[in-house]
N, C-alpha and C. Protein backbone atom coordinates (compact mmCIF):
# COMPACT_ATOMS: atom_id res chain seq x y z
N UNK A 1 0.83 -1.20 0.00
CA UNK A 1 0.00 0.00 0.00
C UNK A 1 0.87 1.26 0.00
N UNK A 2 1.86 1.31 0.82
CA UNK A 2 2.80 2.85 1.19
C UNK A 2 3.73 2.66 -0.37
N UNK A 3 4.08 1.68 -0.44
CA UNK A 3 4.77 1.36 -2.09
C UNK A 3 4.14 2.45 -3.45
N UNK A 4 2.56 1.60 -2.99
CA UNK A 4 1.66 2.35 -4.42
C UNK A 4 1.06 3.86 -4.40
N UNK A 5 1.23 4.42 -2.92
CA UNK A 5 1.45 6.11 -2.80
C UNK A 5 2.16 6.39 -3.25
N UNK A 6 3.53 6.38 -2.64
CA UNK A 6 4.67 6.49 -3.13
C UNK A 6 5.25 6.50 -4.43
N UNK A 7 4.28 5.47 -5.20
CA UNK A 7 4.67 5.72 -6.77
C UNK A 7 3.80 6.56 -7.01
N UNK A 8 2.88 7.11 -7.00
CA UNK A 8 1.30 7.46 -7.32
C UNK A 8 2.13 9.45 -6.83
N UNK A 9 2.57 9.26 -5.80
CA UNK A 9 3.15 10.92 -5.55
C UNK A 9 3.91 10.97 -6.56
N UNK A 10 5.40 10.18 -6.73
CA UNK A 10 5.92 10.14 -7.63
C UNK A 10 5.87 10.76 -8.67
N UNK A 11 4.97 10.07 -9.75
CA UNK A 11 4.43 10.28 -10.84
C UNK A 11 3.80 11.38 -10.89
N UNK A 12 2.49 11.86 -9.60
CA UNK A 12 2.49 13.25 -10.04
C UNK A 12 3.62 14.16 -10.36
N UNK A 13 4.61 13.92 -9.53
CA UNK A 13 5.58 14.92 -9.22
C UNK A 13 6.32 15.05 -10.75
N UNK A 14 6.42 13.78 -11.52
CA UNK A 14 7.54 13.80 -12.48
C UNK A 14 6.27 14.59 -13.65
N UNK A 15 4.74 14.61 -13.69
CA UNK A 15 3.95 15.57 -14.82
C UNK A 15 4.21 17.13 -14.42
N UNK A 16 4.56 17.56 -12.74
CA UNK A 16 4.85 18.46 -12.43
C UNK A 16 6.08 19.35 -13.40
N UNK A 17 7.28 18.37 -12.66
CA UNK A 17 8.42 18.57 -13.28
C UNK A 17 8.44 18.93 -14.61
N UNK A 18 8.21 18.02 -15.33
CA UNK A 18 7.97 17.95 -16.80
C UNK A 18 7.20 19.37 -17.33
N UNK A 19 6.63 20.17 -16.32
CA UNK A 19 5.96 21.78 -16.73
C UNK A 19 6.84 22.41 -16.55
N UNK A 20 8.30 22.32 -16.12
CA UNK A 20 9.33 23.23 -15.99
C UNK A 20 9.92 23.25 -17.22
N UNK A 21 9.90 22.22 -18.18
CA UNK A 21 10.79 21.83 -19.55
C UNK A 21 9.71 23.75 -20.43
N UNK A 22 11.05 24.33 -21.08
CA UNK A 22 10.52 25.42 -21.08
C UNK A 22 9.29 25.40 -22.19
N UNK A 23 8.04 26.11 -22.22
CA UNK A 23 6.65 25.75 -23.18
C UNK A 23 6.72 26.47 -24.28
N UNK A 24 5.84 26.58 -25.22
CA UNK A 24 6.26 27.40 -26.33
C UNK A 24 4.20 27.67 -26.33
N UNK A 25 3.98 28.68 -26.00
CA UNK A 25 2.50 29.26 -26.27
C UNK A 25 2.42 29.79 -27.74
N UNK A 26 1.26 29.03 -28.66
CA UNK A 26 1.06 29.38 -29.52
C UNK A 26 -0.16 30.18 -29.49
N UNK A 27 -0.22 31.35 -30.37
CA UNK A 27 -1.16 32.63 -30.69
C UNK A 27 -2.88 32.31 -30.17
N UNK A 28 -3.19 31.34 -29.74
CA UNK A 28 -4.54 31.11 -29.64
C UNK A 28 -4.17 30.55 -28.00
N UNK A 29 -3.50 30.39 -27.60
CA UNK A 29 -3.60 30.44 -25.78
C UNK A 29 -3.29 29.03 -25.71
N UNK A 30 -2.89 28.00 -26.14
CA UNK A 30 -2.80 26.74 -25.52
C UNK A 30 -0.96 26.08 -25.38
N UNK A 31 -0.61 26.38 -24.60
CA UNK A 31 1.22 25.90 -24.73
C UNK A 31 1.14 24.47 -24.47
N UNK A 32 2.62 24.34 -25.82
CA UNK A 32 3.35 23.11 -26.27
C UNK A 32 4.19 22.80 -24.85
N UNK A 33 3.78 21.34 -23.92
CA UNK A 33 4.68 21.10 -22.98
C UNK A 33 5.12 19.47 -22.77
N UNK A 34 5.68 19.62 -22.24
CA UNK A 34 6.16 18.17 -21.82
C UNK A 34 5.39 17.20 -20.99
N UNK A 35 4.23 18.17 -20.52
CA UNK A 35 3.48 17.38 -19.01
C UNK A 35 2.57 16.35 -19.76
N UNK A 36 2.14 16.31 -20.79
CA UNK A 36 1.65 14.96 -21.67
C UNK A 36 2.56 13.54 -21.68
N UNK A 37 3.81 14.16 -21.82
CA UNK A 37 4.82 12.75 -21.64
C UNK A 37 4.86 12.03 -20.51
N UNK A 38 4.64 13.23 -19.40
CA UNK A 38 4.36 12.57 -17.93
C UNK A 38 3.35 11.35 -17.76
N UNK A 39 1.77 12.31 -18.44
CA UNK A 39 1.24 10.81 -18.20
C UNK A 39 0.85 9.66 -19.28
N UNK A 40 1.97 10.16 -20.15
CA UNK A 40 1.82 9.10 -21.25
C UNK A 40 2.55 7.57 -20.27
N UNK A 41 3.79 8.39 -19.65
CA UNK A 41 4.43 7.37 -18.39
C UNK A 41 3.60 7.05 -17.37
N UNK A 42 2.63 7.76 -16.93
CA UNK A 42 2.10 7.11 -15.97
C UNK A 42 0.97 5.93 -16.28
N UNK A 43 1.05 5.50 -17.39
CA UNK A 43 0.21 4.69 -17.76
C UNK A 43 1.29 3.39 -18.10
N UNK A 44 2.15 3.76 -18.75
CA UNK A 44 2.60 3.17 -19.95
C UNK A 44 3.93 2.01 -17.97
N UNK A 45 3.72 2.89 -17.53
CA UNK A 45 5.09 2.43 -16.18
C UNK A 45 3.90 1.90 -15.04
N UNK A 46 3.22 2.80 -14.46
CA UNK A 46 2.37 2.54 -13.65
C UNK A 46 0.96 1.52 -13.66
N UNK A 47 0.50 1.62 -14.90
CA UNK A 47 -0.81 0.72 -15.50
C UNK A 47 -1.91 2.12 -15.26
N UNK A 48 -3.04 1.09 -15.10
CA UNK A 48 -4.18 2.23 -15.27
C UNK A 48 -4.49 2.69 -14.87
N UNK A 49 -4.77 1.61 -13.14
CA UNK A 49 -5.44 2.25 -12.02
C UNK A 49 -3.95 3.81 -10.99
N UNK A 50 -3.38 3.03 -11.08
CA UNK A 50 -2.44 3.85 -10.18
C UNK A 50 -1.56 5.08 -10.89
N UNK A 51 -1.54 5.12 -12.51
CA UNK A 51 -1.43 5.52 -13.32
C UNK A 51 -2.36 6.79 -13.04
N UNK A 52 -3.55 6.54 -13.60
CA UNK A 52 -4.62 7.58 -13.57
C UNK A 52 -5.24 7.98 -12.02
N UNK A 53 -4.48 7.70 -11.38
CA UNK A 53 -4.42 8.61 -9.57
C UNK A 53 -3.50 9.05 -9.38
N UNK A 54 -2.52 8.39 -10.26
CA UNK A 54 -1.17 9.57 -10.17
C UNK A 54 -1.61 11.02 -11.07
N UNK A 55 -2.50 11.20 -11.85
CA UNK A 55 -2.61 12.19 -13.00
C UNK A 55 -3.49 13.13 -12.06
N UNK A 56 -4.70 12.07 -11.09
CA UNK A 56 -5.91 12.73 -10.62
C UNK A 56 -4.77 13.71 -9.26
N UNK A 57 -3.92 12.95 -8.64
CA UNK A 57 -3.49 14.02 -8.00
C UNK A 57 -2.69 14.95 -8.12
N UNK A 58 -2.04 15.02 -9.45
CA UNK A 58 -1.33 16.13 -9.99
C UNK A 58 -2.38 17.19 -10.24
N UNK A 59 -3.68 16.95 -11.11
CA UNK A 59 -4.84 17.95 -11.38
C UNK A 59 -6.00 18.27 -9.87
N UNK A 60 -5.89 17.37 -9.04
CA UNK A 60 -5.85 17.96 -7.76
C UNK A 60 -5.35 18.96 -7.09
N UNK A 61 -3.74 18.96 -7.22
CA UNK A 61 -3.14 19.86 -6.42
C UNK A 61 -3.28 21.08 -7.61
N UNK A 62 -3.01 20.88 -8.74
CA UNK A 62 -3.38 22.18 -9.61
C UNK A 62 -4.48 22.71 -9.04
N UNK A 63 -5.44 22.40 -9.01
CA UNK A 63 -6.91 22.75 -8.44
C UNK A 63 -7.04 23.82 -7.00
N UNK A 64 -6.33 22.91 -6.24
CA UNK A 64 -6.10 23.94 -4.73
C UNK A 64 -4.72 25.05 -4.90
N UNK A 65 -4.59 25.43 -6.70
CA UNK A 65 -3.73 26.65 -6.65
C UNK A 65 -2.77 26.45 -6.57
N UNK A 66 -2.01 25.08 -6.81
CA UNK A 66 -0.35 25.06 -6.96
C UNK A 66 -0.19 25.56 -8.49
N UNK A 67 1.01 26.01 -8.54
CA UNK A 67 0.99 25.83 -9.76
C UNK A 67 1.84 25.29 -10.73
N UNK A 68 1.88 24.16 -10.91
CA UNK A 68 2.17 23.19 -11.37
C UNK A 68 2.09 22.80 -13.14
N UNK A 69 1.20 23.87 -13.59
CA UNK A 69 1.56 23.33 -15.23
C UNK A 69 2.02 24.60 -15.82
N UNK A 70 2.44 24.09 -16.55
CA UNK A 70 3.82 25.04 -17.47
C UNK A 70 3.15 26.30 -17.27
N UNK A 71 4.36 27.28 -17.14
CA UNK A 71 4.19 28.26 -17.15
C UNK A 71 4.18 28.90 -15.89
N UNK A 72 3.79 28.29 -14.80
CA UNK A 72 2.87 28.26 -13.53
C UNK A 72 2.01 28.60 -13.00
N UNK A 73 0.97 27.96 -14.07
CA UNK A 73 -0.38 28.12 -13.95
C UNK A 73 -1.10 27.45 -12.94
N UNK A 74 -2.19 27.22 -12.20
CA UNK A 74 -2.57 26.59 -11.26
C UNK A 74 -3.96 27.54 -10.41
N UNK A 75 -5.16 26.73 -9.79
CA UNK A 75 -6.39 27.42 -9.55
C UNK A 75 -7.22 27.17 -10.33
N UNK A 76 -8.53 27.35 -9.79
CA UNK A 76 -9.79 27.16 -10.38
C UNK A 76 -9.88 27.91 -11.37
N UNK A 77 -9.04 28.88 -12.21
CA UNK A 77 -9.31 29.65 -12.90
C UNK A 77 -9.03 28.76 -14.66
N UNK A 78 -8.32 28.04 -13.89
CA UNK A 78 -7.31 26.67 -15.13
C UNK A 78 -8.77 25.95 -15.77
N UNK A 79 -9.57 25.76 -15.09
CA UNK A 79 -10.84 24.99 -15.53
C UNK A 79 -11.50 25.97 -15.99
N UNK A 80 -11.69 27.28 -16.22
CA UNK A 80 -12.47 27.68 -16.90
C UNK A 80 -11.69 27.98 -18.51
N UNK A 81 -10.67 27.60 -18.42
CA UNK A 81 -9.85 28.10 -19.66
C UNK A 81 -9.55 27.81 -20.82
N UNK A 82 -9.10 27.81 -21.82
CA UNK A 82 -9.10 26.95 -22.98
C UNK A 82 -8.21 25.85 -23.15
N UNK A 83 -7.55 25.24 -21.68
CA UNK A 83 -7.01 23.81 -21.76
C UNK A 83 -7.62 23.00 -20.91
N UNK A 84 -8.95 23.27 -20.61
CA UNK A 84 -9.63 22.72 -19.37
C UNK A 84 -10.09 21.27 -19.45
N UNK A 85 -9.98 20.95 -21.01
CA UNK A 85 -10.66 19.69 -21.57
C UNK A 85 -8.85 18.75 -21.54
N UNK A 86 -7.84 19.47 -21.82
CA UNK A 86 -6.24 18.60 -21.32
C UNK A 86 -6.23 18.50 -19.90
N UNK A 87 -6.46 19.22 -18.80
CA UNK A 87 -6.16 19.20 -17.43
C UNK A 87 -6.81 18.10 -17.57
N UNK A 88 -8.23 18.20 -17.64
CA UNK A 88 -9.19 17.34 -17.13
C UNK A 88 -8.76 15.77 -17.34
N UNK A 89 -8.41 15.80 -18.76
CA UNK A 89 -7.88 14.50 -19.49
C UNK A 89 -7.28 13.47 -18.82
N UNK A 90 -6.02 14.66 -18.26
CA UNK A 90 -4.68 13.94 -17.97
C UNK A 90 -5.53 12.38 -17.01
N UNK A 91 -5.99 12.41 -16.49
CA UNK A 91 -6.17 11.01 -15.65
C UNK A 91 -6.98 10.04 -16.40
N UNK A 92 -7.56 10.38 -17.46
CA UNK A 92 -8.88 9.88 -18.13
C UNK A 92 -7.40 9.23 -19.30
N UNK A 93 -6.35 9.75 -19.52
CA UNK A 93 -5.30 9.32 -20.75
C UNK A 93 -4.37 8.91 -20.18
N UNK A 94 -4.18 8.58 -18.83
CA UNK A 94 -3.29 8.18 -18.25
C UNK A 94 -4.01 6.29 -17.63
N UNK A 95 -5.35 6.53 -17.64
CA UNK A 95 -5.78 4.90 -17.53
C UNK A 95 -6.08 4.51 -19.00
N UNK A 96 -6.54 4.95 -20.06
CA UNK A 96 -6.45 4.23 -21.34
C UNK A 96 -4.79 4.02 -21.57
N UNK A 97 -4.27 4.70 -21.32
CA UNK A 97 -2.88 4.22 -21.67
C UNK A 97 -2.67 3.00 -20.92
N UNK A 98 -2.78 2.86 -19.98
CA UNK A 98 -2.57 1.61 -18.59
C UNK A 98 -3.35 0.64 -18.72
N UNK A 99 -4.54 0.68 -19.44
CA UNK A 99 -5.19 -0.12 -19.69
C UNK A 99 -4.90 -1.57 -21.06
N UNK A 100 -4.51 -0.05 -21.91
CA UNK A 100 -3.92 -0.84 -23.46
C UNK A 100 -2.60 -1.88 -22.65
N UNK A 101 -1.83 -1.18 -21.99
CA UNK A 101 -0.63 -1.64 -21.74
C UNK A 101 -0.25 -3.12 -20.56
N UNK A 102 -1.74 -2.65 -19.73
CA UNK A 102 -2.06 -3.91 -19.45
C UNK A 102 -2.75 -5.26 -19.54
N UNK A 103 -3.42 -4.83 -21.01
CA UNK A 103 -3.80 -5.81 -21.59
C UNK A 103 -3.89 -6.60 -22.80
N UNK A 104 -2.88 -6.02 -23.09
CA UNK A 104 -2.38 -5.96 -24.39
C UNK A 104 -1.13 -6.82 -24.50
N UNK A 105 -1.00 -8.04 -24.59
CA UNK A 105 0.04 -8.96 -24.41
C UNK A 105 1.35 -8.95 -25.65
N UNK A 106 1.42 -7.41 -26.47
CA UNK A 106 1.85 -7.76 -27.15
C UNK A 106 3.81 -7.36 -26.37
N UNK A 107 4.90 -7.44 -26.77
CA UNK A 107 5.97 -6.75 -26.11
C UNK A 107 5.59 -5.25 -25.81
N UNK A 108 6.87 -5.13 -24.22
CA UNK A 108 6.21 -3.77 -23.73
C UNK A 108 6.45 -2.52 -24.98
N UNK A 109 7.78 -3.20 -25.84
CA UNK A 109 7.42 -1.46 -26.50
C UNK A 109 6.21 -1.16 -27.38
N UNK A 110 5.98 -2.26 -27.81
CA UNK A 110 4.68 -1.92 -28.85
C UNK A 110 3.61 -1.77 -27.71
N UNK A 111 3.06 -2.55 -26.72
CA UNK A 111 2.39 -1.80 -26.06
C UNK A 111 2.03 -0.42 -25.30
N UNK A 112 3.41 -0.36 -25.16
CA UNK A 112 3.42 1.01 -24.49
C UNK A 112 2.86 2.28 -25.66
N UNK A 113 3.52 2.03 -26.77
CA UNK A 113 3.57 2.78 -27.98
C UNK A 113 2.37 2.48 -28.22
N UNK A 114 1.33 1.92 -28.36
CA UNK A 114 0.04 2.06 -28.57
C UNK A 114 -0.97 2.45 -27.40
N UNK A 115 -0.51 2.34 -26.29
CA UNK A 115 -1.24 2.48 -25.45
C UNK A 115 -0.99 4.62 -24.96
N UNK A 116 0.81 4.68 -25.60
CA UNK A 116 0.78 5.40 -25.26
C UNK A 116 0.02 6.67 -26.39
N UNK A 117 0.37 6.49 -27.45
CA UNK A 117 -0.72 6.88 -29.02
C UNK A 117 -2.27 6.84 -28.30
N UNK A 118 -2.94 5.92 -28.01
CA UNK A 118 -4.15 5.87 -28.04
C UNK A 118 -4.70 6.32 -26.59
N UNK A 119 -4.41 6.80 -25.91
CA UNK A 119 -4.59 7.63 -24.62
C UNK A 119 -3.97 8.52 -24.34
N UNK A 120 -2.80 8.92 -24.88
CA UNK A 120 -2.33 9.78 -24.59
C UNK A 120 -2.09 10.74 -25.51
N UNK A 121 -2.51 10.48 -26.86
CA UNK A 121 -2.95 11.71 -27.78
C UNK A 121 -4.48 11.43 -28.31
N UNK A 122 -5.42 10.10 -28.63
CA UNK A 122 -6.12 10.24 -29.19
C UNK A 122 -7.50 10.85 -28.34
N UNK A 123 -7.24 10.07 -26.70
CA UNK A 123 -7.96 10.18 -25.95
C UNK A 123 -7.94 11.71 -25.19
N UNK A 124 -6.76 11.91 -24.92
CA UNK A 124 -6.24 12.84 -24.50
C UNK A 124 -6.83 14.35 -25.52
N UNK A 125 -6.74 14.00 -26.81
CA UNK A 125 -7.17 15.02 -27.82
C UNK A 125 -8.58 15.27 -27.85
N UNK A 126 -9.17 14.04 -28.18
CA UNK A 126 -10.65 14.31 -27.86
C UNK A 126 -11.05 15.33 -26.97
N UNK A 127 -10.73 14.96 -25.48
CA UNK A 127 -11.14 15.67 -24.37
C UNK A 127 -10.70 17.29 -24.25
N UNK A 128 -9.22 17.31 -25.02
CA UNK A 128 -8.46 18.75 -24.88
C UNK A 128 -9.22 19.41 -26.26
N UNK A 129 -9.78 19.01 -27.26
CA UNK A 129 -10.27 19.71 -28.28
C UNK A 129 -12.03 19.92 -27.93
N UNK A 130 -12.33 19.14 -27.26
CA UNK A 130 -13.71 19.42 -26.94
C UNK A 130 -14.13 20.49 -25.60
N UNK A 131 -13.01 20.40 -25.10
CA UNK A 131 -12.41 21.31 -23.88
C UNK A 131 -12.70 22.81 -24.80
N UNK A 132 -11.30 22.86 -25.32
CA UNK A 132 -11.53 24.22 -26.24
C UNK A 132 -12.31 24.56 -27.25
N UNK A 133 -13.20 24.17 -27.90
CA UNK A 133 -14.48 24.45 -28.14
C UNK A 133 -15.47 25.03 -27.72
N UNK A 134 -15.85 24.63 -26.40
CA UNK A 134 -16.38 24.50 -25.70
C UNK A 134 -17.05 26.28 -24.50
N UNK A 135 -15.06 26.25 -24.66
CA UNK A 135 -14.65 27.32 -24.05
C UNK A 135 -14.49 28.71 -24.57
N UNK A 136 -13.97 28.35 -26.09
CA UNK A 136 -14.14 29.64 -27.06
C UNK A 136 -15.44 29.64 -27.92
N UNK A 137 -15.82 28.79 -27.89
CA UNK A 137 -17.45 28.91 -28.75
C UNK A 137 -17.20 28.29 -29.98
N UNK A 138 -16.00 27.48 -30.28
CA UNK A 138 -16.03 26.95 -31.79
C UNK A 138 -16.87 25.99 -31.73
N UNK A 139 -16.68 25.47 -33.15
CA UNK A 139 -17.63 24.15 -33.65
C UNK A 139 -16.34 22.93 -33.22
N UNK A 140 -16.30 21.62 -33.01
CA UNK A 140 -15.25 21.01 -32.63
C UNK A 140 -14.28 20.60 -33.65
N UNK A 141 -14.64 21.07 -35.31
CA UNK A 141 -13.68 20.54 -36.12
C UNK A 141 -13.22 21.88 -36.13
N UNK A 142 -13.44 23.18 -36.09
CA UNK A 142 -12.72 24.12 -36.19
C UNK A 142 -11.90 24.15 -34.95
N UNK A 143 -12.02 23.25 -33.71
CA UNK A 143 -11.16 23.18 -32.49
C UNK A 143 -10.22 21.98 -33.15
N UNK A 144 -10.57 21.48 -33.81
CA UNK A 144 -9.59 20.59 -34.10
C UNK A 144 -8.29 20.59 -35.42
N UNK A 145 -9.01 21.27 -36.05
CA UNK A 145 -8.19 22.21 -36.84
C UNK A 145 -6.69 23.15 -36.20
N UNK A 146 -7.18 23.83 -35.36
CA UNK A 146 -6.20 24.37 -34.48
C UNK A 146 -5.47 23.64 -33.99
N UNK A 147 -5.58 22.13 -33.06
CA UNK A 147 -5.08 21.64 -32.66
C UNK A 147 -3.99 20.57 -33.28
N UNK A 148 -4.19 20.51 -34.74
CA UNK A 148 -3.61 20.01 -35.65
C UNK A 148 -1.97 20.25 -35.28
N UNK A 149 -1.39 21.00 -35.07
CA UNK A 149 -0.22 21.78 -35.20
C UNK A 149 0.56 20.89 -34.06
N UNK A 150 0.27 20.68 -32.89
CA UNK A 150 0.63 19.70 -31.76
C UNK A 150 0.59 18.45 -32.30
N UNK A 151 0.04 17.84 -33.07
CA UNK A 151 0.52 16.37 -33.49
C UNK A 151 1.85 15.80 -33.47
N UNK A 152 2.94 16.27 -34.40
CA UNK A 152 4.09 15.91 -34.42
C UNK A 152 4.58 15.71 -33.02
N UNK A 153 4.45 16.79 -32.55
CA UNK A 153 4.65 16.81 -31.03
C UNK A 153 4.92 15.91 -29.84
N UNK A 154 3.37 15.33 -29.93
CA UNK A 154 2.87 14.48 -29.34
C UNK A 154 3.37 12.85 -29.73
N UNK A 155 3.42 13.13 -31.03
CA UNK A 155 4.10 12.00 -31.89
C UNK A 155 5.58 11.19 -31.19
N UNK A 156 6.33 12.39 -31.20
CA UNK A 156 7.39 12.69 -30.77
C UNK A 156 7.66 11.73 -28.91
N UNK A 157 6.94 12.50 -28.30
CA UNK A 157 6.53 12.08 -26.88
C UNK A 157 6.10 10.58 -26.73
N UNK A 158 5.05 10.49 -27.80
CA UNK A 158 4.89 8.53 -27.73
C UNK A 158 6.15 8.17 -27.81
N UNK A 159 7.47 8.67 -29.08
CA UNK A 159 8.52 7.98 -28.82
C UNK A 159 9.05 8.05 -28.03
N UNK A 160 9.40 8.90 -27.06
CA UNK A 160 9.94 8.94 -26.10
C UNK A 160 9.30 8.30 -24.69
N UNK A 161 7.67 7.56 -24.76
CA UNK A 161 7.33 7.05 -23.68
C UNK A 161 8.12 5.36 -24.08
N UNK A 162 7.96 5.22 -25.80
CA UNK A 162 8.40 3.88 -25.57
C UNK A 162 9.49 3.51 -25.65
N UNK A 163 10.43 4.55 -25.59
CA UNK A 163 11.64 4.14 -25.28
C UNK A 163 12.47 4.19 -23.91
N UNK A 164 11.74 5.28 -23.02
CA UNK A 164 12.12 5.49 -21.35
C UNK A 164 11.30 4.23 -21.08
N UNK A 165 10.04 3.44 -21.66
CA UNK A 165 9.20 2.64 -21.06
C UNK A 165 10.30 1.20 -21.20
N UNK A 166 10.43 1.18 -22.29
CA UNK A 166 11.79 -0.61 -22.94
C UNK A 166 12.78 -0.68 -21.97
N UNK A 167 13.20 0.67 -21.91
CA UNK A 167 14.46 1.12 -21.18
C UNK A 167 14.48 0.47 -19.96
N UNK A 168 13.59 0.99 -19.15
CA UNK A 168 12.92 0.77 -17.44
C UNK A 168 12.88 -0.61 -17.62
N UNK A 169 12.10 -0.96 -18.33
CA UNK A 169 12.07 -2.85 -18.27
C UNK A 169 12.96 -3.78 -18.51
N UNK A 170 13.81 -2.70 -19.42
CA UNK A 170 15.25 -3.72 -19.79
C UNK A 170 15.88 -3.66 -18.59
N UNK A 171 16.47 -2.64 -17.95
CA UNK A 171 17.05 -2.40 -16.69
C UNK A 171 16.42 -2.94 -15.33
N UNK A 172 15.12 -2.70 -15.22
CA UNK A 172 14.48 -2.75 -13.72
C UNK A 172 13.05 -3.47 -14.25
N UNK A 173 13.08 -4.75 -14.25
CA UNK A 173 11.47 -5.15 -15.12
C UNK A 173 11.03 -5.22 -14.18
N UNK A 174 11.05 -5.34 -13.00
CA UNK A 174 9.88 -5.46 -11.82
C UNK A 174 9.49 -3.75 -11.71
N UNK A 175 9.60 -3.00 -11.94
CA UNK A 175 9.80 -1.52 -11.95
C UNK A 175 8.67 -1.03 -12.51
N UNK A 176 8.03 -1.67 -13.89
CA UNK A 176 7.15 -1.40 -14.84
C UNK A 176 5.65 -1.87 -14.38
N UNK A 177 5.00 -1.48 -13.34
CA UNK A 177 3.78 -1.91 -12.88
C UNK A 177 2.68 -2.36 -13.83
N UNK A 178 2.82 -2.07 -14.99
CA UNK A 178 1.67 -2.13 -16.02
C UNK A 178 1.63 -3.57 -16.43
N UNK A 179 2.73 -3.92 -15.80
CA UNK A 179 3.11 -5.62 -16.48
C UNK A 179 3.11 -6.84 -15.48
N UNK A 180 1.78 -6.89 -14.79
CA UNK A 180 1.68 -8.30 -13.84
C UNK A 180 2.57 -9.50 -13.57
């Protein structure tokens, strides 16, 4: 039990961290950051359940005003804003990722790499484009249009979950919780 806190703080801490990697705000208000890679890992390392409570208490403590995502943003003011549908996500893309990855018998990198693709940008996108829609008054393909530009991005970040993810297992396989 003190083990699976302990990872679960953890992991918030490393989506934290990951908002210090410096952001790049593009002209319509939504910044390019690293804190997606966080819980592309917390799925892809942790699995689903402990994964997506590591995400819920990172967007927790955002909530009571830390400020914790890039930039150092943080407060109830974050949910009314035009990334309110990504905050929200992060735990909702951090158990589809954990989920694919734990049930998905294929090797961890292809799992991870799909699990981390399909929750952690497709799922993840849904929610962050319907978020901003929502919030600026678009229609959701004109929110998605905009959001086009972050793909590569994100692209980018799956590779890098499945290769810190191979990595961890090559080195420390008991380490990788997603894998019973």
């Amino acid at each position: 039990m003190e083990k699976n806190i302990a990872y679960i703080a953890l992991f918030a801490a490393l989506i934290a961290v990951l908002g210090l990697v410096p952001q790049i705000t593009l002209a319509f208000g939504i910044p390019v950051t690293a804190q997606s890679l966080g819980v592309m890992l917390c799925g892809t390392i942790l699995g689903a359940r402990r994964g997506a409570l590591a995400a819920l208490l990172f967007v927790g403590l955002v909530a009571l005003g830390l400020p914790l995502l890039s930039g150092g943003r943080g407060g109830l003011g974050v949910f009314a804003g035009p990334t309110v549908g990504f905050v929200v996500g992060f735990p909702v893309a951090a158990f589809v990722t954990g989920w694919i990855v734990e049930n998905w018998r294929a090797p961890i990198g292809a799992a991870a790499g799909a699990g981390a693709l399909i929750g952690g940008v497709v799922v993840l996108y849904a929610m962050g484009i319907t978020g901003f829609a929502l919030v600026l008054g678009k229609s959701w393909m004109a929110a998605a249009g905009v959001m086009a530009v972050f793909i590569p991005g994100d692209i980018l970040k799956v590779g890098l979950a499945i290769i810190i993810t191979q990595g961890l297992a090559k080195l420390r396989p008991a380490s990788i919780l997603s894998r019973p």
